[in-house]
N, C-alpha and C. Protein backbone atom coordinates (compact mmCIF):
# COMPACT_ATOMS: atom_id res chain seq x y z
N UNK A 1 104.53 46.59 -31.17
CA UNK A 1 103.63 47.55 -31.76
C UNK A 1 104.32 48.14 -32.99
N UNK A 2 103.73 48.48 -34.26
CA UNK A 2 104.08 48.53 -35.31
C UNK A 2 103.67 50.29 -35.38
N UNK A 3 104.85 50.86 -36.09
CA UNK A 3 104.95 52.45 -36.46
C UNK A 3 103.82 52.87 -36.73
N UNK A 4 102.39 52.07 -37.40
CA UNK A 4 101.73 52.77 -37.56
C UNK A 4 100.48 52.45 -36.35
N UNK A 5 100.81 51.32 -36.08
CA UNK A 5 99.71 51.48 -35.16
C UNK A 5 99.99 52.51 -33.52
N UNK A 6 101.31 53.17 -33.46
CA UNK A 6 101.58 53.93 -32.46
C UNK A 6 100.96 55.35 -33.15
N UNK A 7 101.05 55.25 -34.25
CA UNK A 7 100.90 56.96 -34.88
C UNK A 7 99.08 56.97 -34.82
N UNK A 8 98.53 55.57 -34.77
CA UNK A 8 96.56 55.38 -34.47
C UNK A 8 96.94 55.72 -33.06
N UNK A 9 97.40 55.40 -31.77
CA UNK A 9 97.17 55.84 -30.71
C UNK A 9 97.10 57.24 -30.58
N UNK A 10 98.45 57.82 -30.86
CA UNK A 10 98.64 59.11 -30.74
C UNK A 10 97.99 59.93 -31.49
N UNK A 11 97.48 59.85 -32.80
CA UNK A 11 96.27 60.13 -33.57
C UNK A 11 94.80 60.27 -32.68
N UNK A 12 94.99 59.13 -31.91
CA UNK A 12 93.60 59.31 -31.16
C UNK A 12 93.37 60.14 -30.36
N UNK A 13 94.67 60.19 -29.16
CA UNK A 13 94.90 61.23 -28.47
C UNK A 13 94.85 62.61 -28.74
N UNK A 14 95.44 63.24 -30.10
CA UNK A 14 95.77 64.62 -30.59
C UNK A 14 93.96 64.89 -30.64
N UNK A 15 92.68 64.02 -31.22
CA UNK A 15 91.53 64.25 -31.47
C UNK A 15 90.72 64.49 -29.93
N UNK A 16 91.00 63.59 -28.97
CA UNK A 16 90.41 63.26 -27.89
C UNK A 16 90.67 64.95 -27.18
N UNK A 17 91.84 64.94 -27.01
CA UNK A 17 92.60 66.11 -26.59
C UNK A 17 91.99 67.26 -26.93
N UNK A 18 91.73 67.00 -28.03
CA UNK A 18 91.26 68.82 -29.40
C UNK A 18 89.82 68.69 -28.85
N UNK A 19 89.18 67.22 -28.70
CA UNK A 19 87.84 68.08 -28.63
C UNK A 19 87.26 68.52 -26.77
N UNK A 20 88.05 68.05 -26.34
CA UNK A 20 88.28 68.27 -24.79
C UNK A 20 88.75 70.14 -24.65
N UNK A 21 89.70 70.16 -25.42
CA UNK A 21 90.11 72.30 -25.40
C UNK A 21 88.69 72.52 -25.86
N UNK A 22 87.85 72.22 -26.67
CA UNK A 22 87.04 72.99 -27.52
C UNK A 22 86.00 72.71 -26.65
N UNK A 23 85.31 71.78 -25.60
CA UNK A 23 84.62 71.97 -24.96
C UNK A 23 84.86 72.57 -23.62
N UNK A 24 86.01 72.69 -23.20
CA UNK A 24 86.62 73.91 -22.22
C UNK A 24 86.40 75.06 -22.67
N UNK A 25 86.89 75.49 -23.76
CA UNK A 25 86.57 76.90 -24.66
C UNK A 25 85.07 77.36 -24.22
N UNK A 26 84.24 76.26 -24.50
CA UNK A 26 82.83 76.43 -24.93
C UNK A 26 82.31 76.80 -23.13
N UNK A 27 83.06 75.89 -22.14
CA UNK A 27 82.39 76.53 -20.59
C UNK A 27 83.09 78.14 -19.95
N UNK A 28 84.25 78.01 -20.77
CA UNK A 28 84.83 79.62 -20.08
C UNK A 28 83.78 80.91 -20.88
N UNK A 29 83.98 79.83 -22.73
CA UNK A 29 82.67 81.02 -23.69
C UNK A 29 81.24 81.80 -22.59
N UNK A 30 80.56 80.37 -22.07
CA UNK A 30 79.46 81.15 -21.21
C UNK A 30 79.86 80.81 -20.17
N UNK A 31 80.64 81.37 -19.37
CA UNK A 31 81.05 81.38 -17.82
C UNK A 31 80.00 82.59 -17.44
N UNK A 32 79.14 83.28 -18.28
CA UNK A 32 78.41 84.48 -17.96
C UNK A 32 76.78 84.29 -18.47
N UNK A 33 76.96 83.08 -19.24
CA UNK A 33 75.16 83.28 -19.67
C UNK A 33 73.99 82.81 -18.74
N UNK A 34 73.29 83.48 -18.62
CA UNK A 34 72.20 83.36 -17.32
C UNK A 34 71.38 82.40 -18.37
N UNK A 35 70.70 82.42 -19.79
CA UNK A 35 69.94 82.22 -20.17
C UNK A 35 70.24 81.60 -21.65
N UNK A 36 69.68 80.25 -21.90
CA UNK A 36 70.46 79.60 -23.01
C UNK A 36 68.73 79.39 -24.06
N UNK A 37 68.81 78.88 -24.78
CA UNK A 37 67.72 78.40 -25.82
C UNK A 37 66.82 78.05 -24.76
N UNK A 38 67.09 77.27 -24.01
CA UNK A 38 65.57 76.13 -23.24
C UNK A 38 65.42 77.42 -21.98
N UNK A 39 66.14 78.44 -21.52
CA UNK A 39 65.54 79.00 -20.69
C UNK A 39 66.48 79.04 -19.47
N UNK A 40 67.45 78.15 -19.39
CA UNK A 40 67.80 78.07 -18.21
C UNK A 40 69.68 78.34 -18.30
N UNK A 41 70.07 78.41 -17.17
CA UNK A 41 71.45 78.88 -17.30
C UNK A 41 72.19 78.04 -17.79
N UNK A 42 73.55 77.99 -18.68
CA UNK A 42 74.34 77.13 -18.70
C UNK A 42 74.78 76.05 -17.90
N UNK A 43 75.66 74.91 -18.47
CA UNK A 43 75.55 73.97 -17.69
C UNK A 43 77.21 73.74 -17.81
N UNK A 44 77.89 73.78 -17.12
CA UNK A 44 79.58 73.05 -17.71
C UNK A 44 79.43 72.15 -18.15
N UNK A 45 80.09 71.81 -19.18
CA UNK A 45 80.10 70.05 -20.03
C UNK A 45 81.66 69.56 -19.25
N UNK A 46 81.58 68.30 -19.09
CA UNK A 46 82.67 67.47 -18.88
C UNK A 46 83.14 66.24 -19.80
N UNK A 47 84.30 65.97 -20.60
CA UNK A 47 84.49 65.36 -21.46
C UNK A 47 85.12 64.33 -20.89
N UNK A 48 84.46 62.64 -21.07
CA UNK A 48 85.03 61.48 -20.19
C UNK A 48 85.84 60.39 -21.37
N UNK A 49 86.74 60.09 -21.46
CA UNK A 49 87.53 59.30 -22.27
C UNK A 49 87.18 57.80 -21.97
N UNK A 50 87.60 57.15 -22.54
CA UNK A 50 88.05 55.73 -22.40
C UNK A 50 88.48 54.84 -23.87
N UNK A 51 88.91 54.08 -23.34
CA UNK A 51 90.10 53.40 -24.29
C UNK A 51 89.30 53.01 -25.18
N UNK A 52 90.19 52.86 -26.73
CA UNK A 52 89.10 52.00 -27.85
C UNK A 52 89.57 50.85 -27.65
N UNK A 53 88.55 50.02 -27.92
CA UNK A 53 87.82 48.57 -28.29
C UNK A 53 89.20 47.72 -27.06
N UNK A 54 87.91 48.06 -25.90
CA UNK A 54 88.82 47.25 -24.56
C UNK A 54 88.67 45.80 -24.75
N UNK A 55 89.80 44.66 -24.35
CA UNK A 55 90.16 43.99 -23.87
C UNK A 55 88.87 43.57 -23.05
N UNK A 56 88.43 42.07 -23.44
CA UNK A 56 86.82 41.69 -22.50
C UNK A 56 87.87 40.54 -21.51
N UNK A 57 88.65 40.02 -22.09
CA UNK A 57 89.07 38.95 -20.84
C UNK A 57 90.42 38.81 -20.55
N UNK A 58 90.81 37.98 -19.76
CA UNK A 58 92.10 37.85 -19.33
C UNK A 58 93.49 37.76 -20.12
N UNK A 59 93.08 36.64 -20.52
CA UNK A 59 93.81 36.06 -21.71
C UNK A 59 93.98 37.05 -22.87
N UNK A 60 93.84 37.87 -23.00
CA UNK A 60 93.47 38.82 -24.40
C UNK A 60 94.42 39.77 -23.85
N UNK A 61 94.26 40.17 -22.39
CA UNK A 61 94.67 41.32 -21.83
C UNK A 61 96.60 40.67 -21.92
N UNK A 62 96.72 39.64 -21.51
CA UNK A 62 97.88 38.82 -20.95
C UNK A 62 99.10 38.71 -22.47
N UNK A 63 98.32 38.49 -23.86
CA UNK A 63 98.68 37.82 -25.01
C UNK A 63 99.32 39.25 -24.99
N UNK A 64 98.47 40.29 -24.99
CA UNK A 64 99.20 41.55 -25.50
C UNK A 64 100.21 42.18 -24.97
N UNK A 65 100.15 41.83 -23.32
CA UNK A 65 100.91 42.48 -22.77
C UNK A 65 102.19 41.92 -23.19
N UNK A 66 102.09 40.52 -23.19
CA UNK A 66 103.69 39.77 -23.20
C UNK A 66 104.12 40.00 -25.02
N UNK A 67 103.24 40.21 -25.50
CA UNK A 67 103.43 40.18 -27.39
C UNK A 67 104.25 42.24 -27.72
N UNK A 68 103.87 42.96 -26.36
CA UNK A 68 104.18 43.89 -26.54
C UNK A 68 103.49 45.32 -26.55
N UNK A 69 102.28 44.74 -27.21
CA UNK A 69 101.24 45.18 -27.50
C UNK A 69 100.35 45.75 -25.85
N UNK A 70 100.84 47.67 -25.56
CA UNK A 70 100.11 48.33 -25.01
C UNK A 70 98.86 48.75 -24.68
N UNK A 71 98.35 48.97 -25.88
CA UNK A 71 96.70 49.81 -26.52
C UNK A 71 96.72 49.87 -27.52
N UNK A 72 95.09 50.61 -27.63
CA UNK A 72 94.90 50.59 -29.35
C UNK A 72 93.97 52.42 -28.98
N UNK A 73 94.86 52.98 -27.73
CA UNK A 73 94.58 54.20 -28.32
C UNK A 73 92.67 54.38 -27.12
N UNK A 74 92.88 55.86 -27.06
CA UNK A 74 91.40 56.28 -26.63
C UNK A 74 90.36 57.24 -27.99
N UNK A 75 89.13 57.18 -26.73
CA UNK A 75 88.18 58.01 -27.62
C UNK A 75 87.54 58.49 -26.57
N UNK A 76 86.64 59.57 -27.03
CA UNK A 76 85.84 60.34 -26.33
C UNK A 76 84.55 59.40 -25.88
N UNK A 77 84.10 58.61 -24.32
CA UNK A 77 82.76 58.08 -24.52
C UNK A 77 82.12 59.00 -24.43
N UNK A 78 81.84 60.60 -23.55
CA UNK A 78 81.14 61.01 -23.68
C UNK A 78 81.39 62.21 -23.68
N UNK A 79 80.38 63.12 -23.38
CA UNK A 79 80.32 64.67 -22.97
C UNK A 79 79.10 65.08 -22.16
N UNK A 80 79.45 65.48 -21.09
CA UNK A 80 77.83 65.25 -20.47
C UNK A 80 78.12 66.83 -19.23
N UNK A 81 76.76 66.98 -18.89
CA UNK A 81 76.69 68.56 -17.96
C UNK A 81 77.00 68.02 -16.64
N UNK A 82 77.94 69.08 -15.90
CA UNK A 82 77.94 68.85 -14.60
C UNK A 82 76.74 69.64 -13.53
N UNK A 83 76.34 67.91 -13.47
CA UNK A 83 74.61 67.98 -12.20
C UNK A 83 75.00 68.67 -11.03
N UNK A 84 76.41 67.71 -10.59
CA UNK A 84 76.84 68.07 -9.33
C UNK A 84 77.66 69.80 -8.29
N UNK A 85 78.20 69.55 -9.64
CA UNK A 85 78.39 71.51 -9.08
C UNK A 85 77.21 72.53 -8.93
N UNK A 86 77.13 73.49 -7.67
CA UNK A 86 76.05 74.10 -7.74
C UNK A 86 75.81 75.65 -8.56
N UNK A 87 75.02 75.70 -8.80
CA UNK A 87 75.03 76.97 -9.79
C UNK A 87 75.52 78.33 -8.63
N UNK A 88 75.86 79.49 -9.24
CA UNK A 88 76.79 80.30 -8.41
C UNK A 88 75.23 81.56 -8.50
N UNK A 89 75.07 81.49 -7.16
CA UNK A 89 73.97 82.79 -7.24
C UNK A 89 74.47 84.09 -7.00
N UNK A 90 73.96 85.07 -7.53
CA UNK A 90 74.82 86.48 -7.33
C UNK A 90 73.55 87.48 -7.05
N UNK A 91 73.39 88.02 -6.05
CA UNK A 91 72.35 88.99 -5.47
C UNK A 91 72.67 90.58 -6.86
N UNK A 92 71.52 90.41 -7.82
CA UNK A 92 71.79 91.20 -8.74
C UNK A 92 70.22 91.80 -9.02
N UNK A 93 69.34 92.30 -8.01
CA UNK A 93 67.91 92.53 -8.67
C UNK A 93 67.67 93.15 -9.76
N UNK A 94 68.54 94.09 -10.55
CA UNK A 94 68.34 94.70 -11.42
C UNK A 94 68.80 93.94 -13.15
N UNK A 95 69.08 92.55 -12.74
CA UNK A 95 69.42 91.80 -13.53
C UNK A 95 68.17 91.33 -14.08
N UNK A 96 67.82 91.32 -15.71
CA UNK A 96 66.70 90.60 -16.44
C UNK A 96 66.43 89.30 -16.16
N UNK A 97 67.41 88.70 -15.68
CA UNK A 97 66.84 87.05 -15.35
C UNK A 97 67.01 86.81 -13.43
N UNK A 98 66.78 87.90 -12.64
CA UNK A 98 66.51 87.96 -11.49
C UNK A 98 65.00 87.14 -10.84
N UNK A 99 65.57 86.17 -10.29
CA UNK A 99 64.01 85.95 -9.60
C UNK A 99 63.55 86.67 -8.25
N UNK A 100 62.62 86.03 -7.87
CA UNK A 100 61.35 86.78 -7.31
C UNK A 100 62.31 87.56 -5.95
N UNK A 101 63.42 86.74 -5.16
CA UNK A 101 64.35 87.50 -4.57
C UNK A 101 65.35 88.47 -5.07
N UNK A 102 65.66 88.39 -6.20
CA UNK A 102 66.51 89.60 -6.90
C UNK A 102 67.75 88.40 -6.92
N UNK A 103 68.14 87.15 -6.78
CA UNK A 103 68.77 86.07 -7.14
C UNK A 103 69.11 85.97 -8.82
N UNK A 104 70.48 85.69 -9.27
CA UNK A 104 70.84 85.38 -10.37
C UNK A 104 71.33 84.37 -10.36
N UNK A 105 70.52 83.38 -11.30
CA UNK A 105 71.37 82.03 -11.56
C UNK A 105 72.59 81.97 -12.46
N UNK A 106 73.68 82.12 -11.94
CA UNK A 106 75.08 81.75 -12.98
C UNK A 106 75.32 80.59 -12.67
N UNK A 107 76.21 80.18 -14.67
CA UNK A 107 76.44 78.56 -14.55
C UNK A 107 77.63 78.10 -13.63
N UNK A 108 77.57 76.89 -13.54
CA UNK A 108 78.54 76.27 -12.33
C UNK A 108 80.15 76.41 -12.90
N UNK A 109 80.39 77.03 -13.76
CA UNK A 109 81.64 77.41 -14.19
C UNK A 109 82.63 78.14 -13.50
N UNK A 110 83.49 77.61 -13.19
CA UNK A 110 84.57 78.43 -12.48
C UNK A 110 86.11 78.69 -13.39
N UNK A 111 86.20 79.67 -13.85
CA UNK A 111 87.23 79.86 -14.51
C UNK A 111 88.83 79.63 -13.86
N UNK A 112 89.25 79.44 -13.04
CA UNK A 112 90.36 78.79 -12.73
C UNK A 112 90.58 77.59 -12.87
N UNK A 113 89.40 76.67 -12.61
CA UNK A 113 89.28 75.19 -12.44
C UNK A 113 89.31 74.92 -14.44
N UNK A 114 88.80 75.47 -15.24
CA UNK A 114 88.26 75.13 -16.48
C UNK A 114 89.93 75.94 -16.90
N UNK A 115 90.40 76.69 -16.57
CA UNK A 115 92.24 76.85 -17.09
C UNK A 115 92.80 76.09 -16.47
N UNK A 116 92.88 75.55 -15.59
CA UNK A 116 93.61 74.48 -15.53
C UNK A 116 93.31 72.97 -16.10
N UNK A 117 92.38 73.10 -16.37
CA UNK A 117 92.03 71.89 -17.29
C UNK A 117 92.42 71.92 -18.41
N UNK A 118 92.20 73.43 -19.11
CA UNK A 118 93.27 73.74 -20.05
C UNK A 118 94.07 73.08 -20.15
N UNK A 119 95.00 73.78 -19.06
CA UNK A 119 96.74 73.38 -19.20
C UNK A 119 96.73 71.76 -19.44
N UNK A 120 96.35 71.30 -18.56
CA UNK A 120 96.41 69.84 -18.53
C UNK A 120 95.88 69.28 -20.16
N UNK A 121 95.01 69.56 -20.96
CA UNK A 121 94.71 69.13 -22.15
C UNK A 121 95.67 69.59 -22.82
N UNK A 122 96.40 70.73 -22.88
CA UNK A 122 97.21 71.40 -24.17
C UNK A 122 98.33 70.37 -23.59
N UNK A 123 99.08 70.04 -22.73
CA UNK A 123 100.00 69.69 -22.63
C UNK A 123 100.09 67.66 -22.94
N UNK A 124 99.13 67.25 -22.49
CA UNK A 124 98.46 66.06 -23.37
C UNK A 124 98.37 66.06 -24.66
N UNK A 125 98.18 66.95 -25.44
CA UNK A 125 98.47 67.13 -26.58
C UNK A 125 99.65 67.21 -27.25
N UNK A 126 100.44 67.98 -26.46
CA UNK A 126 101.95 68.69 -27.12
C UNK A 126 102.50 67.30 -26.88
N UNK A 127 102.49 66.22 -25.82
CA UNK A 127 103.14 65.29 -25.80
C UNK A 127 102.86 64.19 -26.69
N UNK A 128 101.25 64.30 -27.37
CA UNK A 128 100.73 63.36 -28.32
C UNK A 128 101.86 64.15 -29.55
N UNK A 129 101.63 64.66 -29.79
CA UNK A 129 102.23 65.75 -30.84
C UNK A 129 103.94 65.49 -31.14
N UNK A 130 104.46 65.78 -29.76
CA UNK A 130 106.14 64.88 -29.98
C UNK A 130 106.22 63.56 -30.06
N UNK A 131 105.32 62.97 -29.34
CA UNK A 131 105.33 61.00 -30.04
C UNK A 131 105.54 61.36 -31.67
């Protein structure tokens, strides 16, 4: 692997990384909003990686390994809301977005779980960063 194509991996990483804090930022930002544009409570986003321009067959995978050649580096495939966590209800009747039981829908955000995801991204970074 050639100096610059290690500085494209780690390049990729420092971006992948940055926009992973900034969509953590964005679920601790409304860890509190009951009520977004469409009406309904926030949603946590989850940011899913995968490698750029994978390897389709064997032989491809095999040439590189023995030539030296690791990766060519990740990217962000997606960003998408978590379905599966359940929204956190809080018995609040005097709350404006209370339904017909006096129920508040808060988003599925849990602020310990979303700092430690933190940590884990900043420090993915700092190590892209010393490469």
């Amino acid at each position: 692997m050639s100096m610059f194509s290690a500085f494209d991996v780690t390049a990729s990483g420092l971006t992948a990384q940055r926009l992973r804090m900034d969509v953590i930022s964005e679920n601790v930002a409304n860890a509190n909003t009951t009520r977004t544009e469409d009406g309904t409570p926030y949603r946590r986003k989850i940011v899913t990686f995968q490698q750029k321009n994978p390897q389709q067959t064997f032989s491809q995978v095999l040439h590189n390994v023995s030539s030296g050649y690791s990766g060519s580096g990740v990217k962000v495939s997606q960003i998408f809301e978590d379905t599966t966590t359940e929204m956190n209800m809080v018995y609040d009747p005097s709350h404006p977005d209370a339904d017909e039981d006096g129920y508040v829908t808060y988003p599925n955000v849990n602020t310990v779980t979303e700092m430690t995801n933190m940590i884990d991204a900043t420090r993915a970074f700092e190590a892209n960063v010393t490469v």
